[in-house]
N, C-alpha and C. Protein backbone atom coordinates (compact mmCIF):
# COMPACT_ATOMS: atom_id res chain seq x y z
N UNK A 1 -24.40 12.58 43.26
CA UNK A 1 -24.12 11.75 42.11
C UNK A 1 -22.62 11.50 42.04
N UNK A 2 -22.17 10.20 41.75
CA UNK A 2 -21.26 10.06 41.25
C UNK A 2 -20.61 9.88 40.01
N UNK A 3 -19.54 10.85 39.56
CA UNK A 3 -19.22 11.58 38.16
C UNK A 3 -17.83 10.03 38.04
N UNK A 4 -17.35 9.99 36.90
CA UNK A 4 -16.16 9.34 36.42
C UNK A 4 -14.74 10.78 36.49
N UNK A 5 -14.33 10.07 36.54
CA UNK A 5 -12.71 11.62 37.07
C UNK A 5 -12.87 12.54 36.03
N UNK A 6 -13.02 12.94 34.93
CA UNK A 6 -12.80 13.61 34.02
C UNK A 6 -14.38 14.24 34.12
N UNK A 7 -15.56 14.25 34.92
CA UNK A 7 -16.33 15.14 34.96
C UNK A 7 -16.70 15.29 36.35
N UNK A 8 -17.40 16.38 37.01
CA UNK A 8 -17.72 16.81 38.22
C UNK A 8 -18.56 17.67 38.35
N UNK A 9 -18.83 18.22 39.40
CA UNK A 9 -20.28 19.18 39.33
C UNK A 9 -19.86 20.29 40.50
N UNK A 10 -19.28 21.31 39.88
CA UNK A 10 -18.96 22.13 40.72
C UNK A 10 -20.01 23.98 40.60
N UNK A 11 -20.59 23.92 41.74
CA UNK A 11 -21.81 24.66 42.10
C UNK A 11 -22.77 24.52 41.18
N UNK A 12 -23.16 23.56 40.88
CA UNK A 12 -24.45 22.71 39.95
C UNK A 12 -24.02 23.18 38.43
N UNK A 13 -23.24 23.31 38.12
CA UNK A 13 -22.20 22.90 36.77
C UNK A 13 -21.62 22.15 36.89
N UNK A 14 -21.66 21.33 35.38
CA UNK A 14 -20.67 20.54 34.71
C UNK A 14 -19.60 20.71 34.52
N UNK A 15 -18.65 20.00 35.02
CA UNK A 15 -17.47 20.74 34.71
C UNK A 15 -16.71 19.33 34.09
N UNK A 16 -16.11 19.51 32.95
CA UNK A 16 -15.13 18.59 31.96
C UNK A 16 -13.79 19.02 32.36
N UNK A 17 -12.56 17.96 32.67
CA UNK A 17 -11.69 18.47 33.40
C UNK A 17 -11.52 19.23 34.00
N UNK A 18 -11.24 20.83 34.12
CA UNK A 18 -11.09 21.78 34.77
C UNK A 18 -11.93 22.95 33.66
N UNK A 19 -12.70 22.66 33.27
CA UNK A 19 -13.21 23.20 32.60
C UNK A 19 -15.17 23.75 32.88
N UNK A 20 -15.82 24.74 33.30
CA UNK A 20 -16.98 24.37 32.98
C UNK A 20 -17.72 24.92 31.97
N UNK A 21 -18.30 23.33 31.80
CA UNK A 21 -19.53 24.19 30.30
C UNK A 21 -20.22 25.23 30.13
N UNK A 22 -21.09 25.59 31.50
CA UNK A 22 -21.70 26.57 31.06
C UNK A 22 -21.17 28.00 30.68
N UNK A 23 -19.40 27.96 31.27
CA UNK A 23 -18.64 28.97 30.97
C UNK A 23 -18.03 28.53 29.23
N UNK A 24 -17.99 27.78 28.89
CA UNK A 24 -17.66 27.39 27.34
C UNK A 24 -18.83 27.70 26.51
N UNK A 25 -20.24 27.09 27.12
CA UNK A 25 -21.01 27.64 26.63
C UNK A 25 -21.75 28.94 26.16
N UNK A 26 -21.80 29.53 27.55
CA UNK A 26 -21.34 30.89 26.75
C UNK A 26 -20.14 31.85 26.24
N UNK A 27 -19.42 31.29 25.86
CA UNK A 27 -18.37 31.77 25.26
C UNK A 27 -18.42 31.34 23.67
N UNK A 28 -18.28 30.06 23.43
CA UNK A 28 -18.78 29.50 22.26
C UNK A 28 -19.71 29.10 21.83
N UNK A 29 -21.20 29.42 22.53
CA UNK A 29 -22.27 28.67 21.82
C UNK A 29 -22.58 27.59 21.64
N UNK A 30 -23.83 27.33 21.54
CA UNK A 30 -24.01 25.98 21.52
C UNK A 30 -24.50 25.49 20.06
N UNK A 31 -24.78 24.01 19.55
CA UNK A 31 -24.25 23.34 20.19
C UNK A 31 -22.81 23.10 20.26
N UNK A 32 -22.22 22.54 21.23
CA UNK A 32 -20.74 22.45 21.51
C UNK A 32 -20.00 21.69 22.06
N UNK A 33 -19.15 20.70 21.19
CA UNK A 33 -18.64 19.67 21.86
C UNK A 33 -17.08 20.05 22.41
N UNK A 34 -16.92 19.44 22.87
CA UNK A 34 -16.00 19.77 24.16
C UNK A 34 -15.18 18.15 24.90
N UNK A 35 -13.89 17.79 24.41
CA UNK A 35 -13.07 17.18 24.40
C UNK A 35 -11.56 17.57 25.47
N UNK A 36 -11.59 16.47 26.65
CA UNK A 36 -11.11 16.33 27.59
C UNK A 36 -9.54 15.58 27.14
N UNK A 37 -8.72 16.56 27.02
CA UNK A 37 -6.80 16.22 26.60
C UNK A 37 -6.07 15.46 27.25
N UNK A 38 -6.82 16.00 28.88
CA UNK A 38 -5.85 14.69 29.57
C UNK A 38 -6.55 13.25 29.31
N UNK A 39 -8.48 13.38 29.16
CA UNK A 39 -8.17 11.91 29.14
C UNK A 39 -8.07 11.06 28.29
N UNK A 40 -8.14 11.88 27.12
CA UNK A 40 -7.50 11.40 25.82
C UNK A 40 -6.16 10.28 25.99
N UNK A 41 -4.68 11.27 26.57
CA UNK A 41 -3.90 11.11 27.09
C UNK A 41 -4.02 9.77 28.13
N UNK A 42 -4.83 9.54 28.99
CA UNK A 42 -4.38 8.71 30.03
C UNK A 42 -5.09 7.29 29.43
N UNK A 43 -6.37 7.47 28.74
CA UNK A 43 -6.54 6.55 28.01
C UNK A 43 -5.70 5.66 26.88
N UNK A 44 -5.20 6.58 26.02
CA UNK A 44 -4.29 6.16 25.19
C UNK A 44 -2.83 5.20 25.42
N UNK A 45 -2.63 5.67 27.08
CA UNK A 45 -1.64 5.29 28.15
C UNK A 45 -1.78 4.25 28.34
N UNK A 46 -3.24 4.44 29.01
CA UNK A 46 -3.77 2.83 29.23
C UNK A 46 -3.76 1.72 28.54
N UNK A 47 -4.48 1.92 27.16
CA UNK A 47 -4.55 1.14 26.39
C UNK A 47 -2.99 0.63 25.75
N UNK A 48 -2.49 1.84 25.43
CA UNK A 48 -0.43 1.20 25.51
C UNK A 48 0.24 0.21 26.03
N UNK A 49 0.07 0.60 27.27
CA UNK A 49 0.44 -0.18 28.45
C UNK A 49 -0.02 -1.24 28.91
N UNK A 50 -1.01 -1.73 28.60
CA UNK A 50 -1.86 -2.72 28.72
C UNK A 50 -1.14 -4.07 27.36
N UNK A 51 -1.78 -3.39 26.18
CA UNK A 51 -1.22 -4.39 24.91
C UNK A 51 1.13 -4.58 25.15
N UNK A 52 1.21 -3.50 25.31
CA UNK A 52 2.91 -3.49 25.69
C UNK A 52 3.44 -4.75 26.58
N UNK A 53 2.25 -5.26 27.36
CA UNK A 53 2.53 -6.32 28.21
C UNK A 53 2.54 -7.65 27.58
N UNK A 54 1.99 -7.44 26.64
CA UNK A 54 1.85 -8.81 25.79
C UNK A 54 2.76 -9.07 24.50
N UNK A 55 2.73 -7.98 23.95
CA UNK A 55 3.80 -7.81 22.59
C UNK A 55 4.57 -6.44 22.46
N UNK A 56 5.79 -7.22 21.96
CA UNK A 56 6.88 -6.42 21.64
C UNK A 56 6.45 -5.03 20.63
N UNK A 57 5.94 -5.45 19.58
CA UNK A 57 5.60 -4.38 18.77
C UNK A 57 4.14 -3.60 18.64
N UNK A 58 4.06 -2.38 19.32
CA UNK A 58 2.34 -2.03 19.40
C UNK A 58 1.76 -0.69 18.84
N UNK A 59 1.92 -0.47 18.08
CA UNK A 59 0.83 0.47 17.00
C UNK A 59 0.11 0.84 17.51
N UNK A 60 -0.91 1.77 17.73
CA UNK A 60 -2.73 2.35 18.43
C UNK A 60 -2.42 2.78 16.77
N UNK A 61 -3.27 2.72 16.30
CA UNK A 61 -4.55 3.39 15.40
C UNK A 61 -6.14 4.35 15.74
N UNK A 62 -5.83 5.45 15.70
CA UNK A 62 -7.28 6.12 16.03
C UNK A 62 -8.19 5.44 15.03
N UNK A 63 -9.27 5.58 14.84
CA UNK A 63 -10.57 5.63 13.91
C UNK A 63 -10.61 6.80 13.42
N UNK A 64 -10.31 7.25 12.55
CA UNK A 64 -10.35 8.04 11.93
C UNK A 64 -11.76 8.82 12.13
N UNK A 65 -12.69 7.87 11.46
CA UNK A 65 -13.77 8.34 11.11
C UNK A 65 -14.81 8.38 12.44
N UNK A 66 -14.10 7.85 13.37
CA UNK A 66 -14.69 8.52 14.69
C UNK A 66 -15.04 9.83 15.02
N UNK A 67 -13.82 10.34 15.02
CA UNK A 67 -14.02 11.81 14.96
C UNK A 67 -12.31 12.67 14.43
N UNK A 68 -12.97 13.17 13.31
CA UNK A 68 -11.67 13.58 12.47
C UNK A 68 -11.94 14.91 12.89
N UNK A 69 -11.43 15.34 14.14
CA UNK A 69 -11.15 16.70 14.54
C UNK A 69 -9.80 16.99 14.64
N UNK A 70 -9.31 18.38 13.75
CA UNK A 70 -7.63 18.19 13.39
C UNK A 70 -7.32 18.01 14.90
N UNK A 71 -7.36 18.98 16.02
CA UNK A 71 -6.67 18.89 17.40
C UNK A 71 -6.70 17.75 17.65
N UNK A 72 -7.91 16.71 17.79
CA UNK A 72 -7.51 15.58 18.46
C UNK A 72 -6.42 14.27 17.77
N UNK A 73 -6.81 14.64 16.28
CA UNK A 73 -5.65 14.09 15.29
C UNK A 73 -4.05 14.23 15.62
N UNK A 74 -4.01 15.80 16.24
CA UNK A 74 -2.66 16.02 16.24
C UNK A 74 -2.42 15.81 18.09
N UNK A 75 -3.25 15.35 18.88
CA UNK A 75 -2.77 15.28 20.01
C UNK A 75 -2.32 13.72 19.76
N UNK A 76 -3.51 12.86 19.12
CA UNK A 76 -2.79 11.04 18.95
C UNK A 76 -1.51 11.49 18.16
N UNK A 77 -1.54 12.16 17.27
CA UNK A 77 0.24 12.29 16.40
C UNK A 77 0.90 12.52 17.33
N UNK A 78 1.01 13.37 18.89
CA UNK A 78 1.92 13.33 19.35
C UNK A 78 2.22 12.10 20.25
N UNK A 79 1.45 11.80 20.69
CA UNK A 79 1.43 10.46 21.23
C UNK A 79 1.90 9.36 20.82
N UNK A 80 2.55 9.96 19.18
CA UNK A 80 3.18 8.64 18.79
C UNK A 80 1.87 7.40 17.86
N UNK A 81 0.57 8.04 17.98
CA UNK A 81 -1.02 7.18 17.31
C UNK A 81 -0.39 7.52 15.92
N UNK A 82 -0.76 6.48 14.81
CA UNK A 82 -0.91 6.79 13.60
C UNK A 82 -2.52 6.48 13.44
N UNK A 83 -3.35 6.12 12.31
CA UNK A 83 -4.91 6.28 12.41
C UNK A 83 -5.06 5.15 11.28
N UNK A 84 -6.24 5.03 11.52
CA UNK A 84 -6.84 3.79 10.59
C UNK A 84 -7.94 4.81 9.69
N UNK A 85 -7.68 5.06 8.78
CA UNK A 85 -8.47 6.33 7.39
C UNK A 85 -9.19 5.08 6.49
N UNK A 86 -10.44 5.88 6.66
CA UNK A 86 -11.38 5.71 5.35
C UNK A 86 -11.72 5.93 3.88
N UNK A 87 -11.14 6.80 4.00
CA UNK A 87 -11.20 8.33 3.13
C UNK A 87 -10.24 8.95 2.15
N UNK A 88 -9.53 9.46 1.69
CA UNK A 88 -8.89 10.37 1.21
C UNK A 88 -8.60 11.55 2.08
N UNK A 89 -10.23 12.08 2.36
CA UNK A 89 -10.20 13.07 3.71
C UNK A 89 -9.86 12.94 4.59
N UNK A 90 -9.77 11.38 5.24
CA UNK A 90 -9.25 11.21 6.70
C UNK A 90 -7.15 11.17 6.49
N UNK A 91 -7.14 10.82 4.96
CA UNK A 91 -5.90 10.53 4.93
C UNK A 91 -5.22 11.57 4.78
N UNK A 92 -5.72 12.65 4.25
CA UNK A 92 -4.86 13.95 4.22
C UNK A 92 -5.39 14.74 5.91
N UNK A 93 -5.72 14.64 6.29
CA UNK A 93 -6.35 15.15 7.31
C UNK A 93 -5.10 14.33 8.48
N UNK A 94 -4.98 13.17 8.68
CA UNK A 94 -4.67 12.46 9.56
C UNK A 94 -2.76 13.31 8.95
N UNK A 95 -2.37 13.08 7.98
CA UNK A 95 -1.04 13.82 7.06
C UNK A 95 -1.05 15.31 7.78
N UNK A 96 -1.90 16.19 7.26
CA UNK A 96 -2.19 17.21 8.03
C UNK A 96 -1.81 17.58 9.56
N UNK A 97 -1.73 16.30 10.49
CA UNK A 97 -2.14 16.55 12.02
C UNK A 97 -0.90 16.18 12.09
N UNK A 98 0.20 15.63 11.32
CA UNK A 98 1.26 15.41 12.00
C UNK A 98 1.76 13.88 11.96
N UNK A 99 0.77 12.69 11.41
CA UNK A 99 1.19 11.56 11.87
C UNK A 99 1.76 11.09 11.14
N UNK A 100 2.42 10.24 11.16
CA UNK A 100 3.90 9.29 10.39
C UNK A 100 2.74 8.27 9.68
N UNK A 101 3.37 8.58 7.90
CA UNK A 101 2.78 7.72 7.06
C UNK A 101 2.82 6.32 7.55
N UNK A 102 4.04 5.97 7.66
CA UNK A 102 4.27 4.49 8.48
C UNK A 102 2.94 4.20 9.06
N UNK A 103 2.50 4.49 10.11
CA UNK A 103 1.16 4.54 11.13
C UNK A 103 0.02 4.55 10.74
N UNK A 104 -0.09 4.78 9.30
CA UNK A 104 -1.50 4.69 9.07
C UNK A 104 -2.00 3.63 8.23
N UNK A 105 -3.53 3.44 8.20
CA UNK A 105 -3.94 2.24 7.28
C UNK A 105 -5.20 2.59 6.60
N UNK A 106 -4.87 2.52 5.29
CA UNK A 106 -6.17 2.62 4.74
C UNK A 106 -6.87 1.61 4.54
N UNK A 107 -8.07 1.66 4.97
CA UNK A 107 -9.45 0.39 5.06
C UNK A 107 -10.57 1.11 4.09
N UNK A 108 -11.28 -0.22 4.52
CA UNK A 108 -12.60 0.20 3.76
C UNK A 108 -12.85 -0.22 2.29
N UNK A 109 -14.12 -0.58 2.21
CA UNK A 109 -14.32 -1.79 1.26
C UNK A 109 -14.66 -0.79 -0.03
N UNK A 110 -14.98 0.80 -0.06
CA UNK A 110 -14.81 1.49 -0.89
C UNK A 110 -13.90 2.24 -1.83
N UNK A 111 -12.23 1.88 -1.53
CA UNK A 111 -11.46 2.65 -2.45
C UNK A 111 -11.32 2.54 -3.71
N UNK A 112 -11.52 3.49 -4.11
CA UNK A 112 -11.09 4.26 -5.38
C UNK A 112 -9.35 3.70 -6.29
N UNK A 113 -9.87 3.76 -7.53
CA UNK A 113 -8.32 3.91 -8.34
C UNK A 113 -7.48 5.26 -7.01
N UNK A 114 -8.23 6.41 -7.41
CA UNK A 114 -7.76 7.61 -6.92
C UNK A 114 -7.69 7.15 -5.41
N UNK A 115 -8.28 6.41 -4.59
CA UNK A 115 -7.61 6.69 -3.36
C UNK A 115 -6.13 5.17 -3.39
N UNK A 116 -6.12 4.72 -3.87
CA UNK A 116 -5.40 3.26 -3.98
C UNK A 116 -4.19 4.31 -4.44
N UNK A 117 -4.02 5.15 -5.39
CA UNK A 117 -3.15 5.62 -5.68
C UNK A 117 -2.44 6.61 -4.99
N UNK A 118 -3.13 7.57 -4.50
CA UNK A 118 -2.90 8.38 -3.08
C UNK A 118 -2.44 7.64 -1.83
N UNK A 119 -2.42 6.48 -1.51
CA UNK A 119 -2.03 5.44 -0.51
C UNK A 119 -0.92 5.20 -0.69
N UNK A 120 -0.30 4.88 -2.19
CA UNK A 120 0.84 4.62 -2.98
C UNK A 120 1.71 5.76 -2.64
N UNK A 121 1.54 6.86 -3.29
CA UNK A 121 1.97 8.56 -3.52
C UNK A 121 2.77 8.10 -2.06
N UNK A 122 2.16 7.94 -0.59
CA UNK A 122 2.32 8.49 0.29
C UNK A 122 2.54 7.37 1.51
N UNK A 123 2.88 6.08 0.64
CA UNK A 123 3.29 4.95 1.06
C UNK A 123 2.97 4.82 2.35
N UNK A 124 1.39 4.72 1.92
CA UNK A 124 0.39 4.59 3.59
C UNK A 124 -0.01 3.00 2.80
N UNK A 125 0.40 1.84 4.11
CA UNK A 125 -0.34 0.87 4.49
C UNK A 125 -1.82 0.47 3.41
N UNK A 126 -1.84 -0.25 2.94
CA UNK A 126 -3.46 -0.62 2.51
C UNK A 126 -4.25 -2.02 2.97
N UNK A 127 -5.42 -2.17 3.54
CA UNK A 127 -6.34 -2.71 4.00
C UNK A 127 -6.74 -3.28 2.95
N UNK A 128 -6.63 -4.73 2.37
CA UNK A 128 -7.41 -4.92 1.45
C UNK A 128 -8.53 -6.04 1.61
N UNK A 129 -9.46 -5.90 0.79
CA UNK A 129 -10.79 -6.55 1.18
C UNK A 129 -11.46 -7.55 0.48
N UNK A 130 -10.48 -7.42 -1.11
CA UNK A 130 -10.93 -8.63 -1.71
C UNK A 130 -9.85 -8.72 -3.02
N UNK A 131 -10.02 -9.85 -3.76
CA UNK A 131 -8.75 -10.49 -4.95
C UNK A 131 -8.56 -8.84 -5.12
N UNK A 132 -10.04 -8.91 -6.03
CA UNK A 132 -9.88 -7.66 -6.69
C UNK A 132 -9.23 -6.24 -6.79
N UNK A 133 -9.21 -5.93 -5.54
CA UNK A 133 -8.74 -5.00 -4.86
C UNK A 133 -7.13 -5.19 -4.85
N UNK A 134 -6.64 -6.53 -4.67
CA UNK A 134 -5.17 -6.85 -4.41
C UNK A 134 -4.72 -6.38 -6.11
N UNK A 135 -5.84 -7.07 -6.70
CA UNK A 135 -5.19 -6.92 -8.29
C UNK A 135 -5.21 -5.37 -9.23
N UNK A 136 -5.79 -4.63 -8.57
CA UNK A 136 -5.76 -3.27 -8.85
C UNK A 136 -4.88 -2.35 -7.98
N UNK A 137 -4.92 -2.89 -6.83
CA UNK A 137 -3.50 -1.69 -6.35
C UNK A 137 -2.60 -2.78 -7.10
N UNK A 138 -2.12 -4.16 -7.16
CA UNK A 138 -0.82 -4.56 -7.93
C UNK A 138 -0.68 -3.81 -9.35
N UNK A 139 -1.52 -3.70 -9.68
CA UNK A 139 -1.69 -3.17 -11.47
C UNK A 139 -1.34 -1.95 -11.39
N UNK A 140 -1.30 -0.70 -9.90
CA UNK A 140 -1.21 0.78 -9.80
C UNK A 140 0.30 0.36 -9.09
N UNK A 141 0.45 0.24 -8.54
CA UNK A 141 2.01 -0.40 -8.13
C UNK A 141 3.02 -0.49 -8.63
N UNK A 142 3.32 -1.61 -9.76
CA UNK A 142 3.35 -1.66 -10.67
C UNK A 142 3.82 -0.82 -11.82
N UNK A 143 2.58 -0.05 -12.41
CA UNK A 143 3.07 1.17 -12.85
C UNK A 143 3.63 2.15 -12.01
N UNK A 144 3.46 2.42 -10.62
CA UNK A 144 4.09 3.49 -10.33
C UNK A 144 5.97 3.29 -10.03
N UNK A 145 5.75 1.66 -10.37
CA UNK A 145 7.44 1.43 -10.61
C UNK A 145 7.89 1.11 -8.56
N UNK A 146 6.37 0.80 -7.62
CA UNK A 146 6.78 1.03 -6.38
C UNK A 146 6.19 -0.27 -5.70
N UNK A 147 6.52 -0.99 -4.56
CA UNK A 147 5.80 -2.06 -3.51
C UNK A 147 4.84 -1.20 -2.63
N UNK A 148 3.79 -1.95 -2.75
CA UNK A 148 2.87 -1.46 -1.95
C UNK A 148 2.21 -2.56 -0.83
N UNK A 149 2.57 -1.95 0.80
CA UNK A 149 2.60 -2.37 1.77
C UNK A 149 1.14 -2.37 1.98
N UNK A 150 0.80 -3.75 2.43
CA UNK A 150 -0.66 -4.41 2.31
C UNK A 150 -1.00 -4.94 3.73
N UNK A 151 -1.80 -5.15 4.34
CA UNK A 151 -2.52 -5.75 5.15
C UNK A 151 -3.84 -6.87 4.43
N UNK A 152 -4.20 -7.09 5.39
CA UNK A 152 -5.95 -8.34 4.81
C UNK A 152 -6.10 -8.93 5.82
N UNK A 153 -7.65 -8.78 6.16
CA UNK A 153 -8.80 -9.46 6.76
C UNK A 153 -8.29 -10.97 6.53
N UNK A 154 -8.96 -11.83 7.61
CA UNK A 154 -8.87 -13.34 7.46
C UNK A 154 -10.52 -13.28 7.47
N UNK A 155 -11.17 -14.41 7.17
CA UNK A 155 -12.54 -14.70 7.29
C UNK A 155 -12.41 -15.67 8.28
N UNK A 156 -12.69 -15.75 9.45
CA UNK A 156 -12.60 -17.01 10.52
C UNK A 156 -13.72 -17.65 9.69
N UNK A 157 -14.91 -17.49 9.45
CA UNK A 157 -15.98 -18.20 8.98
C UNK A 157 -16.61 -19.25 10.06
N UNK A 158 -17.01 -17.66 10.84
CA UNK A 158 -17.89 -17.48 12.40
C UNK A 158 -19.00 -17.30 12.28
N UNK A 159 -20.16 -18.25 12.42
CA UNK A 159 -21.49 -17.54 12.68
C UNK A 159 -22.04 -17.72 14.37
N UNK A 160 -21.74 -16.13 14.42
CA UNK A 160 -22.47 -15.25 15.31
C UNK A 160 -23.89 -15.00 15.55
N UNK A 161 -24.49 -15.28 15.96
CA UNK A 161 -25.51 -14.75 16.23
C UNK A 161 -25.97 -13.59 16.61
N UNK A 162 -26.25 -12.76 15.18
CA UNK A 162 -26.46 -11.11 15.22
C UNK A 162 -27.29 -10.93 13.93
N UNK A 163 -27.40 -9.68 14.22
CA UNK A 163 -28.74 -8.95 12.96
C UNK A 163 -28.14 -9.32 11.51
N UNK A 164 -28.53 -9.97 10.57
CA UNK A 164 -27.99 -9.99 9.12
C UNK A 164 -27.13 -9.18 8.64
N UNK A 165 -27.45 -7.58 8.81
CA UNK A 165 -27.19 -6.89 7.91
C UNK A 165 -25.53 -5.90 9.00
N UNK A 166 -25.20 -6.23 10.33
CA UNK A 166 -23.69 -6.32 10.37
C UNK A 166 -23.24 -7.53 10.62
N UNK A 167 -23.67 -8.68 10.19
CA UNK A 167 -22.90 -10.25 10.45
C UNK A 167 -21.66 -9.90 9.50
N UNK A 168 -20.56 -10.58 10.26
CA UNK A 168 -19.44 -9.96 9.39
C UNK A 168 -18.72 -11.78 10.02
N UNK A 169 -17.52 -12.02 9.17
CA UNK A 169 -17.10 -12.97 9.33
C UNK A 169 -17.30 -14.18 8.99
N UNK A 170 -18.78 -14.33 8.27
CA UNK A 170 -18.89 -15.40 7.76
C UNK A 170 -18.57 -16.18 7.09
N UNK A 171 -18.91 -17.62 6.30
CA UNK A 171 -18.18 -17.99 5.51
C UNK A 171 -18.47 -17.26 4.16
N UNK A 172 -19.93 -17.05 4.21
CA UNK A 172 -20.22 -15.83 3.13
C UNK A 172 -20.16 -14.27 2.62
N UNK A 173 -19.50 -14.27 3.78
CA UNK A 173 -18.67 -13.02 3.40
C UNK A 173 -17.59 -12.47 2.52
């Protein structure tokens, strides 16, 4: 069989970088996930290096909510990743690992007074998703006597041909 570089089969084990499972496995039990640093690393490279060719200024954002495991949080913090947070949890969490407020963005069509304000506190980026939203962090802003650094969706007002319920982009959206 042929493995991708970051896995191999050495004496009918799996082995994840230089690592094998069934020796992780019994050591830590299962079930057990198990996350490869370098290729975290060479990916992250890649993807750098790739957008770097095109524009001057280039940001990576993890997904937060991909997988909010502090280590891998704090390996993108060293890398220079800030994260794209959902949450409150992803935002203290992502704070936690090391990454530069600058770098991060809060999204998501669910925030809170309390997280709009925590975004503020900690002059993280905000994602906003509708008037409404603009007019309630302006109104928390505002009072906190501070500018609050905004982003926003465009609606191309694209129909795609996909399942209803993730059609995104529409004009009815």
């Amino acid at each position: 069989m042929i493995y991708p570089p970051h896995l191999s089969d050495k004496n009918g084990h799996l082995s994840i970088g230089s690592h094998d499972t069934t020796v992780l496995a019994e050591k830590y039990g299962t079930p057990l996930y198990v996350t490869d640093e370098q290729r975290i690393r060479e990916k992250y490279q890649s993807y750098y290096d790739a957008l770097s060719k095109y524009y001057d200024k280039v940001q990576m954002l993890y997904a937060a909510k991909a997988n909010g495991n502090l280590a891998i949080l704090k390996l993108f913090a060293s890398l220079g990743a800030g994260a794209d947070v959902f949450s409150a949890g992803e935002l203290h969490l992502a704070l936690l690992a090391g990454m530069n407020p600058h770098h991060l963005l809060f999204n998501g069509s669910s925030k809170t007074e309390a997280d709009l304000s925590l975004a503020l506190e900690n002059k993280i980026r905000v994602s906003l998703d509708s008037v409404d939203e603009l007019n309630q962090l302006n109104a928390l802003a505002e009072k906190a006597g501070v500018i609050a650094e905004v982003s926003f969706r465009v609606n191309p007002a694209m129909d795609v041909p996909t399942h209803p319920k993730i059609a995104t982009g529409l004009a009815t959206s």
